[in-house]
N, C-alpha and C. Protein backbone atom coordinates (compact mmCIF):
# COMPACT_ATOMS: atom_id res chain seq x y z
N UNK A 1 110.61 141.28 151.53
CA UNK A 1 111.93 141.60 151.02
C UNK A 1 112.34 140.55 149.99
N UNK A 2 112.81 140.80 148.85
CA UNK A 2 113.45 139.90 147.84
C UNK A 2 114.78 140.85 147.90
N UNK A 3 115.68 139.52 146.77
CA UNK A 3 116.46 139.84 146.57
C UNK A 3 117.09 140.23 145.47
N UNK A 4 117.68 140.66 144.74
CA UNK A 4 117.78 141.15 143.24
C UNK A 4 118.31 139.43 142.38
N UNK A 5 117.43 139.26 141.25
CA UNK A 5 117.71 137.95 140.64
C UNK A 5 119.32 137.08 141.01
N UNK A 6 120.34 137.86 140.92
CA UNK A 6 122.13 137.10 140.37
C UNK A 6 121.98 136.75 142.08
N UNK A 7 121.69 137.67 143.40
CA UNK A 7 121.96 137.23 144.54
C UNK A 7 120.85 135.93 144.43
N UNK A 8 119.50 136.22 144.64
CA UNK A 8 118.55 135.07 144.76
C UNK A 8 118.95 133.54 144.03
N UNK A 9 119.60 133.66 143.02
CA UNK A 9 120.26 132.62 142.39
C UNK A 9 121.75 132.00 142.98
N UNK A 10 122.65 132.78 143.49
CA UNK A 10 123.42 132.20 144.13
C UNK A 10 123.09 131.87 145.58
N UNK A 11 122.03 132.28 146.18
CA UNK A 11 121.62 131.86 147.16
C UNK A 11 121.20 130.38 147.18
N UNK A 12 120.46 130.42 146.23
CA UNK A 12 119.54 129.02 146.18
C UNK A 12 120.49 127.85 145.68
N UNK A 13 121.62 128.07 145.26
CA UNK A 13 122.28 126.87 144.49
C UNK A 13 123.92 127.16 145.39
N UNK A 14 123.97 127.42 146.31
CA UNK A 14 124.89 127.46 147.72
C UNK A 14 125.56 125.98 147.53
N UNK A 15 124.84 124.97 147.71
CA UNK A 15 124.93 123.33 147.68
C UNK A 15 126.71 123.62 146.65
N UNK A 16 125.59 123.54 145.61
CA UNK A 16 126.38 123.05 144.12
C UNK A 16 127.58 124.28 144.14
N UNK A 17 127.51 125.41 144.48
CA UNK A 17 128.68 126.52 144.12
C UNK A 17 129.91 126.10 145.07
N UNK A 18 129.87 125.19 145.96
CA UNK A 18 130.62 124.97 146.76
C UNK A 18 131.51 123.53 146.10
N UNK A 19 130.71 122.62 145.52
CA UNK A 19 130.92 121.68 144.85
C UNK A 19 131.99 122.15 143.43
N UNK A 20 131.41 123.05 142.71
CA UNK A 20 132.03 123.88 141.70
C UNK A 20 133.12 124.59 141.86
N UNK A 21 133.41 125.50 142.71
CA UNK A 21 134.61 125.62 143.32
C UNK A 21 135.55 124.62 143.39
N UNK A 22 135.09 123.50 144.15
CA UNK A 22 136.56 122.90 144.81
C UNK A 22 136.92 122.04 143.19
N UNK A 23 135.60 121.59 142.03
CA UNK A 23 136.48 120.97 140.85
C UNK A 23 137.17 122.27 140.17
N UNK A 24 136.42 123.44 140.34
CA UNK A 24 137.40 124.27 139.43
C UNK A 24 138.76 124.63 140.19
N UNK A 25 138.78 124.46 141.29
CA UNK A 25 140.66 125.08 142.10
C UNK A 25 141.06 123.42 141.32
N UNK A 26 140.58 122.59 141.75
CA UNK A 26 141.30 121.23 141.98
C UNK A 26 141.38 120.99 140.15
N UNK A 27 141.15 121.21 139.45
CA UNK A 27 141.18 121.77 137.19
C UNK A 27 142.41 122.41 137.54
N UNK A 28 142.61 123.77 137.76
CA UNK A 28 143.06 125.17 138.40
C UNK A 28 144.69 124.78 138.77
N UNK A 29 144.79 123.91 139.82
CA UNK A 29 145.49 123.77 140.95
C UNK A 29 146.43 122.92 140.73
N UNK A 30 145.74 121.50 140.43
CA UNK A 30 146.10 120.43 140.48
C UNK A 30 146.69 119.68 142.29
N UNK A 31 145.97 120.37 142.78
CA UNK A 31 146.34 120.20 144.28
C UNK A 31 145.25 118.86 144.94
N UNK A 32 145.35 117.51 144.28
CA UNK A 32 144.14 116.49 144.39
C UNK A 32 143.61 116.14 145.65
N UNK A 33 145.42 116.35 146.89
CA UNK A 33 144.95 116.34 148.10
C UNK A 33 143.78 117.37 148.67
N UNK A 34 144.42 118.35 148.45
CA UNK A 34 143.22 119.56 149.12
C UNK A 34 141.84 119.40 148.84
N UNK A 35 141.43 119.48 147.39
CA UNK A 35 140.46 119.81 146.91
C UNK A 35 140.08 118.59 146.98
N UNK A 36 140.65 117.59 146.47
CA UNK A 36 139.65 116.00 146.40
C UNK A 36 140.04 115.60 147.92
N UNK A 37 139.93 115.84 148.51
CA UNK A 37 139.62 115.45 150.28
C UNK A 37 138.72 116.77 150.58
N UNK A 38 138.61 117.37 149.93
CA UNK A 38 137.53 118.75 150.82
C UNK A 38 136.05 118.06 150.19
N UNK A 39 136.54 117.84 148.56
CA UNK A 39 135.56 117.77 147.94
C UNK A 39 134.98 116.10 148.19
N UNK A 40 135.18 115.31 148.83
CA UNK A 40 134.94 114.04 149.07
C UNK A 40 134.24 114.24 150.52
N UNK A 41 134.94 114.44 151.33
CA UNK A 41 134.27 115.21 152.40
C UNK A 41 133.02 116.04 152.40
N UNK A 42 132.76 117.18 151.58
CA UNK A 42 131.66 117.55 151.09
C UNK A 42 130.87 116.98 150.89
N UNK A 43 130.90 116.30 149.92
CA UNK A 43 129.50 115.44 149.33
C UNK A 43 129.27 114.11 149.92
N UNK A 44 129.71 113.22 150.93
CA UNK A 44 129.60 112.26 151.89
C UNK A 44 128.69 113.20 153.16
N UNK A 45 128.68 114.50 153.17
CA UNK A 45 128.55 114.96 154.51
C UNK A 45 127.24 115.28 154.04
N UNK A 46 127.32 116.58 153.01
CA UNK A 46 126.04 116.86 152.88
C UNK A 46 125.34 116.67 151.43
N UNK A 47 125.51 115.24 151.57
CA UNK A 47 124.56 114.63 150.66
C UNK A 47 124.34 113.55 151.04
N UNK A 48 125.09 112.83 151.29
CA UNK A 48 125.02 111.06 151.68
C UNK A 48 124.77 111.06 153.06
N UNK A 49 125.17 111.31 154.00
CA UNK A 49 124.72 111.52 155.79
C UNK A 49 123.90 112.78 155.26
N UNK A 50 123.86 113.80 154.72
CA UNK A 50 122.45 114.76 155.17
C UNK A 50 121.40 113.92 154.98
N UNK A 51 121.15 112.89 153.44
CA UNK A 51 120.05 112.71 153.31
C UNK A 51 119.56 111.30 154.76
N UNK A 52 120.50 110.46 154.81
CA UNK A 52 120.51 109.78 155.93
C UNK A 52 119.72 110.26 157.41
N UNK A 53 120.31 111.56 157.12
CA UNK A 53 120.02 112.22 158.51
C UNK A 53 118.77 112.68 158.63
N UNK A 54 118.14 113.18 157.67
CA UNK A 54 117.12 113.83 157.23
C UNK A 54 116.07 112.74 157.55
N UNK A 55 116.31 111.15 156.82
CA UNK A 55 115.18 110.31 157.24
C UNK A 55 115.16 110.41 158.43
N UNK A 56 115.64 110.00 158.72
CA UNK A 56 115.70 109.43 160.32
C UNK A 56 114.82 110.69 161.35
N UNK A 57 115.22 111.90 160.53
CA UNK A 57 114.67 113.25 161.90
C UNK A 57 112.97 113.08 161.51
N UNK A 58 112.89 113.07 160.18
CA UNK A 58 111.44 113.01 159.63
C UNK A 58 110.80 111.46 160.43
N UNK A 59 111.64 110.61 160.90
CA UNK A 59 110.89 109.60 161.21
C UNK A 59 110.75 109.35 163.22
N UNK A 60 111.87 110.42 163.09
CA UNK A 60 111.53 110.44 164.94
C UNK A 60 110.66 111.74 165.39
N UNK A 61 110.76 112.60 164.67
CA UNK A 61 109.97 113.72 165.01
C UNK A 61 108.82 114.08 164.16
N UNK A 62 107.86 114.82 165.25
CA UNK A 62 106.59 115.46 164.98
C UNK A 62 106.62 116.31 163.50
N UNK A 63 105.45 115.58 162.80
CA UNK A 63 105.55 116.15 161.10
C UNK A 63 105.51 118.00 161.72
N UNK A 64 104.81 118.41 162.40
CA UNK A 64 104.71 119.95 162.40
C UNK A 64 106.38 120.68 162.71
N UNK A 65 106.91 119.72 162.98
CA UNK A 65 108.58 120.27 163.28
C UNK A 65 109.44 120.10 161.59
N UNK A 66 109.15 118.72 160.90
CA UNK A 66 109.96 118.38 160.12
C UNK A 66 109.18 119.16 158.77
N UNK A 67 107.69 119.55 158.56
CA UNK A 67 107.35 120.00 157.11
C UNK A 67 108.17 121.22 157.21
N UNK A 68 107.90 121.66 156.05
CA UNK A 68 108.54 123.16 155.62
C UNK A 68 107.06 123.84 155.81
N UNK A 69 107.58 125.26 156.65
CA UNK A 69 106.42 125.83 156.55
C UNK A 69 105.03 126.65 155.78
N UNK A 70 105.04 126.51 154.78
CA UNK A 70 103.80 126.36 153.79
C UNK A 70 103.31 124.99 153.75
N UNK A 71 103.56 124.14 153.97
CA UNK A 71 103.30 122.55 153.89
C UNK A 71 102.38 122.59 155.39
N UNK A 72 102.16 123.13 156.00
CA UNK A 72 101.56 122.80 157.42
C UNK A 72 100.10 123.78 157.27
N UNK A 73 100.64 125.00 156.53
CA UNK A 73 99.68 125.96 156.69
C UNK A 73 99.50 126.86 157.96
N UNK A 74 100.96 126.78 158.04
CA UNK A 74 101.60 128.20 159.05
C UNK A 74 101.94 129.10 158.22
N UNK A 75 102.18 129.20 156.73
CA UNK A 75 102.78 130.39 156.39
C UNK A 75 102.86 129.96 154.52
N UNK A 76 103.67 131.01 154.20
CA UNK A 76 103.87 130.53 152.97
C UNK A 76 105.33 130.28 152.82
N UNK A 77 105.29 129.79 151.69
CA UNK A 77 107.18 129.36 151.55
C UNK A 77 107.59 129.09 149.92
N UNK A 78 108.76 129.21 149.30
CA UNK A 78 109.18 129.69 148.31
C UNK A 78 107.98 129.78 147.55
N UNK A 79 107.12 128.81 146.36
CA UNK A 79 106.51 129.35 145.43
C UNK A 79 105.31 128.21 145.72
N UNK A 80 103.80 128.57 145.44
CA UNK A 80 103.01 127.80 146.26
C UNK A 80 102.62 127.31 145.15
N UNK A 81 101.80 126.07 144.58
CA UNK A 81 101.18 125.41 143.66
C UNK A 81 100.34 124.53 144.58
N UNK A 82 99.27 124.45 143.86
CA UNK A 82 98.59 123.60 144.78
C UNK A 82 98.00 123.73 146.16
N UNK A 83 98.30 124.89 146.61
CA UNK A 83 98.67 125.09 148.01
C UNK A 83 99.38 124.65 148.65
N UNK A 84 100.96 123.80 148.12
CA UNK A 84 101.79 123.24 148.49
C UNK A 84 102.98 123.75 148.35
N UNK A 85 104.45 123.61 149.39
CA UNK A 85 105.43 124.46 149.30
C UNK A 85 106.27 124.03 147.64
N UNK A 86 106.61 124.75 146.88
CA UNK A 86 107.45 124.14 145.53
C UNK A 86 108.96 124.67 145.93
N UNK A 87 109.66 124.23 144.90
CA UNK A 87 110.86 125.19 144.60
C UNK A 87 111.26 125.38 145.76
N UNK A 88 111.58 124.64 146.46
CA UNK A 88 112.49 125.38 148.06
C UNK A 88 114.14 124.86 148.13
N UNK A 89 114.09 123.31 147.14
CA UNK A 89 115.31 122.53 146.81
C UNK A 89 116.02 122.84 145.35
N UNK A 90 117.41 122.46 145.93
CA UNK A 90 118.27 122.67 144.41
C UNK A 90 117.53 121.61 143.51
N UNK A 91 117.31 120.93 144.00
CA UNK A 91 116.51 119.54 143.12
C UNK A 91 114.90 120.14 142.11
N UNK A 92 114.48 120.94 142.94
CA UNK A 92 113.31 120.95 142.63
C UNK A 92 112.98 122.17 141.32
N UNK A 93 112.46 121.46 140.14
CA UNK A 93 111.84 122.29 139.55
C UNK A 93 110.90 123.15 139.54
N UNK A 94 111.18 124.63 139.13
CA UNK A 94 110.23 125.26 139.65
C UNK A 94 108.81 125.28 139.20
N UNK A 95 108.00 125.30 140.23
CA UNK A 95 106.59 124.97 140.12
C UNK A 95 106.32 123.45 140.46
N UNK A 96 107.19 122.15 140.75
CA UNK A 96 107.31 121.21 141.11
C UNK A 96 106.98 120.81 142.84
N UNK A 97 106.62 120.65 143.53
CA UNK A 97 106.48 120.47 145.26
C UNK A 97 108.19 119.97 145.93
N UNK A 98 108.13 120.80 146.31
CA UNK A 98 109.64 120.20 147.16
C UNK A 98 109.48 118.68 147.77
N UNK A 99 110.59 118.08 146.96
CA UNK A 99 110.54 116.28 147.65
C UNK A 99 111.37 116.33 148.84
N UNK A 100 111.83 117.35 149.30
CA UNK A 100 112.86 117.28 150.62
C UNK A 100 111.92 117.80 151.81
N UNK A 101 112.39 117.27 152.99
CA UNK A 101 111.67 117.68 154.08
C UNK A 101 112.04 119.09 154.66
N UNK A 102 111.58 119.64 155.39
CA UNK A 102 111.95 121.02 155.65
C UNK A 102 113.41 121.18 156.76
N UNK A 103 113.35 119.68 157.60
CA UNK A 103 114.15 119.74 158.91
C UNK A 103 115.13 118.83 157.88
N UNK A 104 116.00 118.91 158.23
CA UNK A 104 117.11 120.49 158.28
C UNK A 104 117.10 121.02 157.12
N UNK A 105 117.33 122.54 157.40
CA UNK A 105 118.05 123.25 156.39
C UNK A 105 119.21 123.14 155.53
N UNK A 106 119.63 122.07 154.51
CA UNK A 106 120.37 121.83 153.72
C UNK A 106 121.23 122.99 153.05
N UNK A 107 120.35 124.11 153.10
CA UNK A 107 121.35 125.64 152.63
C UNK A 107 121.83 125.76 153.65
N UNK A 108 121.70 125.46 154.83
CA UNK A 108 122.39 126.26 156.19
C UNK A 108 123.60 125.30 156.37
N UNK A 109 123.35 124.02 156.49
CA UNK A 109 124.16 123.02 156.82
C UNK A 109 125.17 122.82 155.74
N UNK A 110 125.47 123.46 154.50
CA UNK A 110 126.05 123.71 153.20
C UNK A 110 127.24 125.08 153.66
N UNK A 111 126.09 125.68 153.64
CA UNK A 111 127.21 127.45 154.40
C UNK A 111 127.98 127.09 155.53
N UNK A 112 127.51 126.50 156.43
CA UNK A 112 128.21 126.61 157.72
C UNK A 112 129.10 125.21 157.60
N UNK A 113 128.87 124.05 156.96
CA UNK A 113 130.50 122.90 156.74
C UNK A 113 131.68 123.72 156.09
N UNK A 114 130.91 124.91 155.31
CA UNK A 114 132.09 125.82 154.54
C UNK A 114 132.89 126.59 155.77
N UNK A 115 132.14 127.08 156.26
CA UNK A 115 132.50 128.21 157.30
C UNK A 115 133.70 127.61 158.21
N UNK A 116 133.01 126.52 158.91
CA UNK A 116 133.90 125.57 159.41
C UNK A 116 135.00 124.76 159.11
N UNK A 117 135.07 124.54 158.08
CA UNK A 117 136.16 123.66 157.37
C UNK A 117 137.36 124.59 157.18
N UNK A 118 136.65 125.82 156.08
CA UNK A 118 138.08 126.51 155.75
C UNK A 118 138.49 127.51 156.44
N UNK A 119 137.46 128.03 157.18
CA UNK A 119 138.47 128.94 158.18
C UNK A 119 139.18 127.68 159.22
N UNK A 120 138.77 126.90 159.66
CA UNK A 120 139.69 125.73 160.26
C UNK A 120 141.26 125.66 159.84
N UNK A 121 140.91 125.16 158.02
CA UNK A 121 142.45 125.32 157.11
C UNK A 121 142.65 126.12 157.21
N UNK A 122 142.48 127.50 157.31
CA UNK A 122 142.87 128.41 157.32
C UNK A 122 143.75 129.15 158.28
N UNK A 123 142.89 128.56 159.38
CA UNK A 123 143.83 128.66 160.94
C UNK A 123 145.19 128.24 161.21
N UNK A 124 144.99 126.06 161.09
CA UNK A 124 146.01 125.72 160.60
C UNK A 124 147.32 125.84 159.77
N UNK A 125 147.06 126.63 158.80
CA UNK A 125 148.29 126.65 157.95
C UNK A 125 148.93 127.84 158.38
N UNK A 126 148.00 128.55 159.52
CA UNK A 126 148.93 130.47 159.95
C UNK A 126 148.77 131.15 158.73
N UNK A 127 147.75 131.10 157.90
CA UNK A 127 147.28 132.19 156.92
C UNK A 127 147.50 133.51 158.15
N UNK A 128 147.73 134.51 157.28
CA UNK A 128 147.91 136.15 158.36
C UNK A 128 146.74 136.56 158.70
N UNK A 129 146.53 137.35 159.77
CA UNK A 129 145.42 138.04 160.33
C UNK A 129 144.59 138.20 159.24
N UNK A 130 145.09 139.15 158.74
CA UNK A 130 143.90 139.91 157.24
C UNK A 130 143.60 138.93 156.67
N UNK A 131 144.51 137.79 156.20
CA UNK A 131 144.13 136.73 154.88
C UNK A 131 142.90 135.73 155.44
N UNK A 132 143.38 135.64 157.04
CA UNK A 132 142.25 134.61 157.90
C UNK A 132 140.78 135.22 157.76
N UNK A 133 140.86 136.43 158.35
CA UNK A 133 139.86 136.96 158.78
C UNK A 133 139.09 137.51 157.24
N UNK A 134 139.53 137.78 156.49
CA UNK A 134 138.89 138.07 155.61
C UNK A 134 138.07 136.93 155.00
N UNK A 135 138.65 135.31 155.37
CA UNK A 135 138.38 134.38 154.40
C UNK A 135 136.83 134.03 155.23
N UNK A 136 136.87 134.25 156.91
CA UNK A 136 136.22 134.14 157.45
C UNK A 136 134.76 134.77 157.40
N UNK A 137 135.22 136.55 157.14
CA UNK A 137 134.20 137.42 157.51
C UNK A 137 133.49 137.19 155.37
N UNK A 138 133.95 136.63 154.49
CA UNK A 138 133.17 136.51 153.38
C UNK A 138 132.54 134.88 154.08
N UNK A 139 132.90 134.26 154.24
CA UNK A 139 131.87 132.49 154.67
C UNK A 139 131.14 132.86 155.63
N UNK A 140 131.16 133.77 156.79
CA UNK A 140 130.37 134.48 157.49
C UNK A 140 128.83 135.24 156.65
N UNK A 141 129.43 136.27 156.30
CA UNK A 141 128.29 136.96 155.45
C UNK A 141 127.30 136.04 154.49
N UNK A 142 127.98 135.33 153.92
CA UNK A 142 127.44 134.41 152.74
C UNK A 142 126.21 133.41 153.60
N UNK A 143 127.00 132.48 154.35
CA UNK A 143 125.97 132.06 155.60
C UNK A 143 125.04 132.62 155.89
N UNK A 144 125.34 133.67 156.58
CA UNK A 144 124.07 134.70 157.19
C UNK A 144 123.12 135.03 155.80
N UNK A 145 123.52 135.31 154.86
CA UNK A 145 122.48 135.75 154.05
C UNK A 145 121.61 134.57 153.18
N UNK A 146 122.31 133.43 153.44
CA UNK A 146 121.61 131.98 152.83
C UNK A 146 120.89 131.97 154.23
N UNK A 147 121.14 131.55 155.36
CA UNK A 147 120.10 131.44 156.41
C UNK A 147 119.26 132.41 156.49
N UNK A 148 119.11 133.92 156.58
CA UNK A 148 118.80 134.62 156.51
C UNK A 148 117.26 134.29 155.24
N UNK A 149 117.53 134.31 153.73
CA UNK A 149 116.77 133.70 152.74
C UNK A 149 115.98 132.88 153.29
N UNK A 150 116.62 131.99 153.47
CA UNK A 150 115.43 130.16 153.73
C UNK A 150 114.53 130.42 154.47
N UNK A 151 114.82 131.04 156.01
CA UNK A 151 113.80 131.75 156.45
C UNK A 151 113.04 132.56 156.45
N UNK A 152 113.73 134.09 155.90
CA UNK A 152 112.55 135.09 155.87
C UNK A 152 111.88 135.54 154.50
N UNK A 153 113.12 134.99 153.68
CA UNK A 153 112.77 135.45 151.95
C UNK A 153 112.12 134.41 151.66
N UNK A 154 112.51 133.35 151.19
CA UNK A 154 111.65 131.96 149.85
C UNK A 154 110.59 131.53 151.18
N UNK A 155 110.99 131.75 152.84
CA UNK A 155 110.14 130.91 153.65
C UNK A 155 110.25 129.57 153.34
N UNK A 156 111.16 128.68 153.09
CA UNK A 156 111.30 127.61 152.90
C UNK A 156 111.44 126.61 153.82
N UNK A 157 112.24 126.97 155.29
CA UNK A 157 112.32 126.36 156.51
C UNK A 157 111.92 127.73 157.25
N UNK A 158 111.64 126.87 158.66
CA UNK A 158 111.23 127.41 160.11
C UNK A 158 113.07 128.38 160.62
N UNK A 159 112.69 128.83 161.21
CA UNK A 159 113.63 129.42 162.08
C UNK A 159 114.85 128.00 163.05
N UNK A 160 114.04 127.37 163.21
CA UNK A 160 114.63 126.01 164.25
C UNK A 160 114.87 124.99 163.31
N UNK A 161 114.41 125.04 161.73
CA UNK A 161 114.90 124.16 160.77
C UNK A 161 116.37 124.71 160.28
N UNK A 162 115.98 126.03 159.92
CA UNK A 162 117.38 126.94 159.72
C UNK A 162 118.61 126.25 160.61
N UNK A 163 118.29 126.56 162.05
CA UNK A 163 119.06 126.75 163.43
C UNK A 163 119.83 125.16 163.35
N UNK A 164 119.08 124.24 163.10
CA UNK A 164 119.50 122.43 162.72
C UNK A 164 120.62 122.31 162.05
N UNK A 165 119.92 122.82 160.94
CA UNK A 165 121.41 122.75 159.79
C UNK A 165 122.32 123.43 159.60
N UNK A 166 122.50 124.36 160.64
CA UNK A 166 123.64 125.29 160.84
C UNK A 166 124.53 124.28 162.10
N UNK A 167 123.45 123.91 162.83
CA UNK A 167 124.58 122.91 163.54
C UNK A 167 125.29 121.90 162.99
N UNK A 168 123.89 121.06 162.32
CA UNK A 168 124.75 119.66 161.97
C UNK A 168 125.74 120.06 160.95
N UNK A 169 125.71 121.39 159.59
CA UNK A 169 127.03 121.82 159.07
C UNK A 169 128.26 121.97 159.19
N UNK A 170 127.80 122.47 161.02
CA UNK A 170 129.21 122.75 161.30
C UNK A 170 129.92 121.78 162.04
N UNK A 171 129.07 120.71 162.71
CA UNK A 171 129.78 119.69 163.14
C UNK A 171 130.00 118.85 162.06
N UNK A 172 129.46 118.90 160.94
CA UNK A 172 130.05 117.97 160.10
C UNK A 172 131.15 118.01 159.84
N UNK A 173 131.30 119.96 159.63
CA UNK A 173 132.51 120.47 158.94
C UNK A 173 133.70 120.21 159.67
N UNK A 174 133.45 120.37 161.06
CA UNK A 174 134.56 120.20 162.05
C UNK A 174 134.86 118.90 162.25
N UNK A 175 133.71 117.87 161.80
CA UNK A 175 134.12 116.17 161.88
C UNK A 175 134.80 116.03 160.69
N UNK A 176 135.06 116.41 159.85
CA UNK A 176 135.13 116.36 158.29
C UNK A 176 136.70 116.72 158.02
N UNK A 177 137.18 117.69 158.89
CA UNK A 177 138.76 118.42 158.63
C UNK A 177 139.29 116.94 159.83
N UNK A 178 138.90 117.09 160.66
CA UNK A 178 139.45 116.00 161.75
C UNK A 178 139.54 114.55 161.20
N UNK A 179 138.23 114.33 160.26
CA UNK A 179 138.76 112.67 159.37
C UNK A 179 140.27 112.91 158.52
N UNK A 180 140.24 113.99 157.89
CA UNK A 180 140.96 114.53 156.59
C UNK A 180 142.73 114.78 157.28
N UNK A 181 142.41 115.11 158.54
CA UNK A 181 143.97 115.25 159.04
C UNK A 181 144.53 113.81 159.45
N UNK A 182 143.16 112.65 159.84
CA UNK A 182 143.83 111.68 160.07
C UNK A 182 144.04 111.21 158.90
N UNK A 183 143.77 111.26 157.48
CA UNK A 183 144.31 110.45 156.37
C UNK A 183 145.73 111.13 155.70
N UNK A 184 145.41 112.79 155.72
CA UNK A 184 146.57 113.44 155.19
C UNK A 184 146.72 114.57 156.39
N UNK A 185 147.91 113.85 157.64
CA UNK A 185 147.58 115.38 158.31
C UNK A 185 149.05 116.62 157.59
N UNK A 186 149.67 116.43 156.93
CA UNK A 186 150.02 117.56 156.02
C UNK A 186 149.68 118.44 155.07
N UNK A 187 148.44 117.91 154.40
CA UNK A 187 147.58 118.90 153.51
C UNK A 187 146.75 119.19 154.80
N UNK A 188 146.53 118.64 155.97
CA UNK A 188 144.67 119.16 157.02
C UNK A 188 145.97 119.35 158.14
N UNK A 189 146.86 120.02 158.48
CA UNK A 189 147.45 119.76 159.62
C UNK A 189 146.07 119.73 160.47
N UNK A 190 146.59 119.63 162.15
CA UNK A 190 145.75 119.96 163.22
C UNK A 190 146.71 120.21 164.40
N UNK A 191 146.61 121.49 165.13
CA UNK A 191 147.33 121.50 166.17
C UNK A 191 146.79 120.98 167.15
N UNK A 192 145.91 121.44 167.67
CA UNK A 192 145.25 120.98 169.06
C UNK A 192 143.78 120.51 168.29
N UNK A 193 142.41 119.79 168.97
CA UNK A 193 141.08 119.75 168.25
C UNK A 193 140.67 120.87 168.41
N UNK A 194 140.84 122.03 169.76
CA UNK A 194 139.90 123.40 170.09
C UNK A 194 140.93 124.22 169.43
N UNK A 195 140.70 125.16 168.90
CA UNK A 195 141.95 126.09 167.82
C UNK A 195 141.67 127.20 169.23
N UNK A 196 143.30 127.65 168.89
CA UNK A 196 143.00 128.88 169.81
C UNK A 196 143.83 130.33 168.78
N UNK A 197 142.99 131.28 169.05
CA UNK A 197 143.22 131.66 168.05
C UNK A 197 144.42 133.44 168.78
């Protein structure tokens, strides 16, 4: 299964469209709290602690857990050269070998800090049923179809590499609104830490 070029492309650059967003609202807006605390938050989480995090898993765990799977010679994965996995990272030029490790999924852990964060704000501020749920069920879908990709389309991560970075995303995301309410809790209110909805 592929995907038609404009989806396959916003799939793969998930990272950066999220990044792009919050400078274009925060251009847009002029709202510096929101966006420059989402967007500071963002890129400390999953860039500066992902890559952090990333050593460290590659250095406590078994290489057959942490390669990407074309790199082991379980399978194939985004574009092969060499017999080696390429093109699986926003970083990576295509036809280049992916310099990132496979554990974690950096697209997953990207979708799901989103998922988490703004339906969070979203909760918080008593956005209405429809406005919540809608904001939810598009960061939902989008997720699913970036996790969905990494694994079964480009083959770029394992199923349990996927499954990683959907966690550590979302605990980032949920550690990430909880720093942000203690610096500004009027732009991040927080009612309780468990939302009840």
């Amino acid at each position: 299964m592929t995907y038609p070029p404009i989806v396959d492309g916003v799939i793969r650059t998930v990272p950066h469209t999220g990044v792009m967003a919050a400078l274009t609202a925060l251009a847009f807006t002029n709202d510096y709290n929101l966006y420059g605390g989402y967007l500071a938050a963002y890129m400390i989480s999953t860039e500066i602690m992902s890559h952090a995090l990333k050593a460290i898993l590659v250095r406590s765990l078994p290489k057959s857990v942490t390669t990407r799977p074309g790199d082991t010679g379980n399978g194939a994965c985004g574009t092969k050269y060499n017999n080696l996995c390429t093109s699986c990272s926003v970083y990576s030029t295509p036809g280049s070998r992916s310099r990132t490790p496979g554990m974690y999924s950096g697209h997953a852990a990207s979708v799901m800090f989103n998922l988490i964060f703004w339906t969070r704000y979203a909760h918080e501020k008593k956005f209405s049923k429809a406005r919540f749920y809608s904001i939810f069920s598009l960061l939902l879908v989008l997720a699913l179809l970036v996790i969905h990709n990494r694994v079964s389309v480009s083959k770029c991560h394992t199923a349990l590499q996927a499954a990683v970075g959907a966690v550590v995303g979302s605990v980032m995301g949920f550690v990430s609104y909880l720093v942000l309410n203690k610096i500004d809790g009027e732009v991040f209110p927080l009612k309780s830490v468990i939302p009840v909805l």
